[in-house]
PDB file of N, CA and C in Angstrom:
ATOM      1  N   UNK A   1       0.823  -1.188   0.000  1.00  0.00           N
ATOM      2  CA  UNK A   1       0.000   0.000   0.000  1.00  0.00           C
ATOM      3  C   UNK A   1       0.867   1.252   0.000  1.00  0.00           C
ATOM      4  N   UNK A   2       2.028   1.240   0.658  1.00  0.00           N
ATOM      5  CA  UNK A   2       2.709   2.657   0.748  1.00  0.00           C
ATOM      6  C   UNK A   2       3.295   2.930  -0.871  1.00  0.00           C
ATOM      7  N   UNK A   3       3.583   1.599  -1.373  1.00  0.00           N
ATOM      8  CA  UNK A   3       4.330   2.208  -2.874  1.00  0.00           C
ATOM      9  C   UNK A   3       3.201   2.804  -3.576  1.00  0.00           C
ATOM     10  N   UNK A   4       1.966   2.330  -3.659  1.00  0.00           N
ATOM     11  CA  UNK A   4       0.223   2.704  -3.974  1.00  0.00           C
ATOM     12  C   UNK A   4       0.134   4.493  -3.636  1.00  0.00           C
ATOM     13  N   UNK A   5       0.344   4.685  -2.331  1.00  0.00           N
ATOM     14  CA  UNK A   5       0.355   6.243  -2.238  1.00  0.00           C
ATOM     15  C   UNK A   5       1.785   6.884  -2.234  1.00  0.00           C
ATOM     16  N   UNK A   6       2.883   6.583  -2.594  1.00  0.00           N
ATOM     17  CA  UNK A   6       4.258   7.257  -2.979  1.00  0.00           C
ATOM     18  C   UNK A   6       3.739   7.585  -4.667  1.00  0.00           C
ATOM     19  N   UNK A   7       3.076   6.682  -5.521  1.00  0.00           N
ATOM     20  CA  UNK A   7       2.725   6.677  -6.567  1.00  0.00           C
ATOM     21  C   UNK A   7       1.698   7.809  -6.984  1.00  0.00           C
ATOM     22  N   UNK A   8       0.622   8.185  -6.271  1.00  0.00           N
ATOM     23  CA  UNK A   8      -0.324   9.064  -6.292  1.00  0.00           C
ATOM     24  C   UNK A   8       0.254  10.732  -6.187  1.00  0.00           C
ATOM     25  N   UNK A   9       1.231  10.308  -4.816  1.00  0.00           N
ATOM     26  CA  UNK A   9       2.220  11.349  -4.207  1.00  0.00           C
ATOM     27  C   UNK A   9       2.680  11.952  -5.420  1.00  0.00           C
ATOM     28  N   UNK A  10       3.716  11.104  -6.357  1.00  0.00           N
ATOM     29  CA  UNK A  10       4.425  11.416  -6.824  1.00  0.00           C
ATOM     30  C   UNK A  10       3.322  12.330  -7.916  1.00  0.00           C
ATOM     31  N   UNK A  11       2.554  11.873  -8.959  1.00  0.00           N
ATOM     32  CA  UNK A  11       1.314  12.052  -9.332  1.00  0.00           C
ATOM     33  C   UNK A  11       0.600  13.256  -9.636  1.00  0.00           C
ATOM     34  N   UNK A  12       0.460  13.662  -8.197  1.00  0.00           N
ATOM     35  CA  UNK A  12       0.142  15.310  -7.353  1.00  0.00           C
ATOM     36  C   UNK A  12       1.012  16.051  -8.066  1.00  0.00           C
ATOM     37  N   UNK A  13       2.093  15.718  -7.555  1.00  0.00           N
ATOM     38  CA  UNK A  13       3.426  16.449  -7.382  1.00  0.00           C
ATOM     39  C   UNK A  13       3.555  16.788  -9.063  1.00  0.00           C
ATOM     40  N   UNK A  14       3.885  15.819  -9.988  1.00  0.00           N
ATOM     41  CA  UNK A  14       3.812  16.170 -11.256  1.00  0.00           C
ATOM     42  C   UNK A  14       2.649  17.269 -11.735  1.00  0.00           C
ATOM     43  N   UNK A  15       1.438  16.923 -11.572  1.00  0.00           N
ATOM     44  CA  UNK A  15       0.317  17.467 -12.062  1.00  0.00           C
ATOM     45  C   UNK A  15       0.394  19.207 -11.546  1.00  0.00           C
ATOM     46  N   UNK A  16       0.444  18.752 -10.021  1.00  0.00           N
ATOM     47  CA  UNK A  16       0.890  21.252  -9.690  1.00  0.00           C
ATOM     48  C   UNK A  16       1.965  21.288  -9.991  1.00  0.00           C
ATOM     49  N   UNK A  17       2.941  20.090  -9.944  1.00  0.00           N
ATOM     50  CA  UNK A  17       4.654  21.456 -10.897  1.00  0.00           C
ATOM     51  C   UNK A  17       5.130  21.832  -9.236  1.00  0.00           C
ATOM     52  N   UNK A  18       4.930  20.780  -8.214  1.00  0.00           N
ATOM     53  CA  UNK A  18       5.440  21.589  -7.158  1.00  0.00           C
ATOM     54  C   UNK A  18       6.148  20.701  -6.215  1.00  0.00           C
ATOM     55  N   UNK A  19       7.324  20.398  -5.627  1.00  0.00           N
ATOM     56  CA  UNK A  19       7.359  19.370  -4.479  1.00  0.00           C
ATOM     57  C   UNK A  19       7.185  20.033  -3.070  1.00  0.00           C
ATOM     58  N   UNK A  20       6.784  18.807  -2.992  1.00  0.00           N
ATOM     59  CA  UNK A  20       6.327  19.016  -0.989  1.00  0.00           C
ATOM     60  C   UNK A  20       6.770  18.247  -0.034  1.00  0.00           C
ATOM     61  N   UNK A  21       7.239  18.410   1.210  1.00  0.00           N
ATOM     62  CA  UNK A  21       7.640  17.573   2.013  1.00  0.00           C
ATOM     63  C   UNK A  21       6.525  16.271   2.401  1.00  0.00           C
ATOM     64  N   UNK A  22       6.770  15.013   2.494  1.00  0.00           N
ATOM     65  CA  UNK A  22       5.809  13.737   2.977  1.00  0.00           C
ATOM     66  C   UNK A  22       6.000  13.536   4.344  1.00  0.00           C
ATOM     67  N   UNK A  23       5.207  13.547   5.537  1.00  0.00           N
ATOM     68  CA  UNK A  23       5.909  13.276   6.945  1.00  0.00           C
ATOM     69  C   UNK A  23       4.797  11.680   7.352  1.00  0.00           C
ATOM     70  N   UNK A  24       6.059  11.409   7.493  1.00  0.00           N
ATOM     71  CA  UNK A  24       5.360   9.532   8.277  1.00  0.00           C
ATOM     72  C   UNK A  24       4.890   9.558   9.503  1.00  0.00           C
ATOM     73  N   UNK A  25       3.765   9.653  10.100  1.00  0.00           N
ATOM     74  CA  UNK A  25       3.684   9.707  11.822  1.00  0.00           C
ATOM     75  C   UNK A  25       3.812   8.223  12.011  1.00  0.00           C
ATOM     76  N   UNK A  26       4.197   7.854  13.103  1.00  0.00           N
ATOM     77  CA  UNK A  26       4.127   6.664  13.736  1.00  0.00           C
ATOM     78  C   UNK A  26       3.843   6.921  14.989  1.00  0.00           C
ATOM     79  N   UNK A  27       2.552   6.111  15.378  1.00  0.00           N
ATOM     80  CA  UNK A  27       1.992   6.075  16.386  1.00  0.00           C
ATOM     81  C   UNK A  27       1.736   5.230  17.383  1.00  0.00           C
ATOM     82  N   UNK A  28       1.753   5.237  18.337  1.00  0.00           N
ATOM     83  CA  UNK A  28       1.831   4.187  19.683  1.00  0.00           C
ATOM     84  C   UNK A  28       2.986   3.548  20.011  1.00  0.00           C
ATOM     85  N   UNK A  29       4.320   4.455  19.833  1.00  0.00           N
ATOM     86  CA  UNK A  29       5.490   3.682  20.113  1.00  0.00           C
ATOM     87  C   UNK A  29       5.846   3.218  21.584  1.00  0.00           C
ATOM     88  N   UNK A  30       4.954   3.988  22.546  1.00  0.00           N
ATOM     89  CA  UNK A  30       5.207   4.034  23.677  1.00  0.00           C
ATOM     90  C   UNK A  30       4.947   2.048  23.951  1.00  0.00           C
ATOM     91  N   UNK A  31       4.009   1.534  23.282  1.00  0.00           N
ATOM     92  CA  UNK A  31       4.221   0.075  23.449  1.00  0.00           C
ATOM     93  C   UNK A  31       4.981  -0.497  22.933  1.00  0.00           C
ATOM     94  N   UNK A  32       6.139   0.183  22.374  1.00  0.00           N
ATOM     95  CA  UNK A  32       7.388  -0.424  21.552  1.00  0.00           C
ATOM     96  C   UNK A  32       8.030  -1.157  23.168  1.00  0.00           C
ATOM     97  N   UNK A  33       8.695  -2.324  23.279  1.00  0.00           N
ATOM     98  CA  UNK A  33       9.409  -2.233  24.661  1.00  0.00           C
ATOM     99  C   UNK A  33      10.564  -1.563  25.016  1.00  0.00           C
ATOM    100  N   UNK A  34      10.809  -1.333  26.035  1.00  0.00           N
ATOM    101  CA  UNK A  34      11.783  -0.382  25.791  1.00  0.00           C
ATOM    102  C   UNK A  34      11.704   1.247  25.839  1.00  0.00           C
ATOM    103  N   UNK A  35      10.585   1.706  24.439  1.00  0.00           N
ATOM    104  CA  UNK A  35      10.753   2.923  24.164  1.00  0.00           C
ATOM    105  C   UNK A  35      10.531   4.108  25.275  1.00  0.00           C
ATOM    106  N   UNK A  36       9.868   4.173  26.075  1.00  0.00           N
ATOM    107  CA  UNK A  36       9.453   5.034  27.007  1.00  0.00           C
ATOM    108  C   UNK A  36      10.957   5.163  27.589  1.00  0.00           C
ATOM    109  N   UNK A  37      11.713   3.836  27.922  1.00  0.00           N
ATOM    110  CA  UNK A  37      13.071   4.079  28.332  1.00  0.00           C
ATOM    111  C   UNK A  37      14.091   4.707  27.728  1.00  0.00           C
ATOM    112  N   UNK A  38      14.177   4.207  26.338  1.00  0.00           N
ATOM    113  CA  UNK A  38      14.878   5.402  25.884  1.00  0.00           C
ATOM    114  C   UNK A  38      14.473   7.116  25.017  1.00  0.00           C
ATOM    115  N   UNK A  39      13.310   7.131  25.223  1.00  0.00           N
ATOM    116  CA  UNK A  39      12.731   8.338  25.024  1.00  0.00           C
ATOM    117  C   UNK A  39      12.825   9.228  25.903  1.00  0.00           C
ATOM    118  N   UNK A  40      13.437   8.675  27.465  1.00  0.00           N
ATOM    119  CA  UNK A  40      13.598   9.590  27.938  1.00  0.00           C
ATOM    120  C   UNK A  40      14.995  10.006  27.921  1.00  0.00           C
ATOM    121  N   UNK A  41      15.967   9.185  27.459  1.00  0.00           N
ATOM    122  CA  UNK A  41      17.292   9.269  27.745  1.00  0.00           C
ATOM    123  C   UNK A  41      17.865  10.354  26.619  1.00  0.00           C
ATOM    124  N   UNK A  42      16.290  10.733  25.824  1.00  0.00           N
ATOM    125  CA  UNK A  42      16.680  11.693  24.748  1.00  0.00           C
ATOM    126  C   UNK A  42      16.223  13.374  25.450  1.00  0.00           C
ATOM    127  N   UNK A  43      17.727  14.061  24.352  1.00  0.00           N
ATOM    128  CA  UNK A  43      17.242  15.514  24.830  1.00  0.00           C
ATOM    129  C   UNK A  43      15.740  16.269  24.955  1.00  0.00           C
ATOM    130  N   UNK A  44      15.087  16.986  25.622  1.00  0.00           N
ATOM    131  CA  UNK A  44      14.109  17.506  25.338  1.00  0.00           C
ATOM    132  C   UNK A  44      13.102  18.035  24.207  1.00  0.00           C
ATOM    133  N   UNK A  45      14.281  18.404  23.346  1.00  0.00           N
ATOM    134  CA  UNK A  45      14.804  19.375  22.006  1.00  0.00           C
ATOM    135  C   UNK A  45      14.608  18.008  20.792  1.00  0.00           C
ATOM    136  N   UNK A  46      14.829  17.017  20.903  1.00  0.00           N
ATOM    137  CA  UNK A  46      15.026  15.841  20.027  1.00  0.00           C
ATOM    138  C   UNK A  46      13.338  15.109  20.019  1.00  0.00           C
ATOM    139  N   UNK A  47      12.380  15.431  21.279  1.00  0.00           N
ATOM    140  CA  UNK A  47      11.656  14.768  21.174  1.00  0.00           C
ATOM    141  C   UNK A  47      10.092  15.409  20.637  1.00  0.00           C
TER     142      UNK A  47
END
């Protein structure tokens, strides 16, 4: 599915004549194991 909308993306992008930044959210990492632990070990500024 993601190559499906990189394809459309791209698509857009041809059709206005314009590029744009794409941002990936990823969500619910906090049940990653681990992550809460090292999320905190990161700067303030980083998170």
């Amino acid at each position: 599915e993601g190559q499906s909308v990189r394809r459309r993306i791209d698509q857009l992008m041809r059709t206005v004549g314009a590029k744009f930044p794409v941002y990936v959210m990823v969500t619910k990492m906090d049940l990653v194991h681990g992550m809460v632990e090292f999320s905190n070990l990161l700067p303030g500024t980083a998170v």
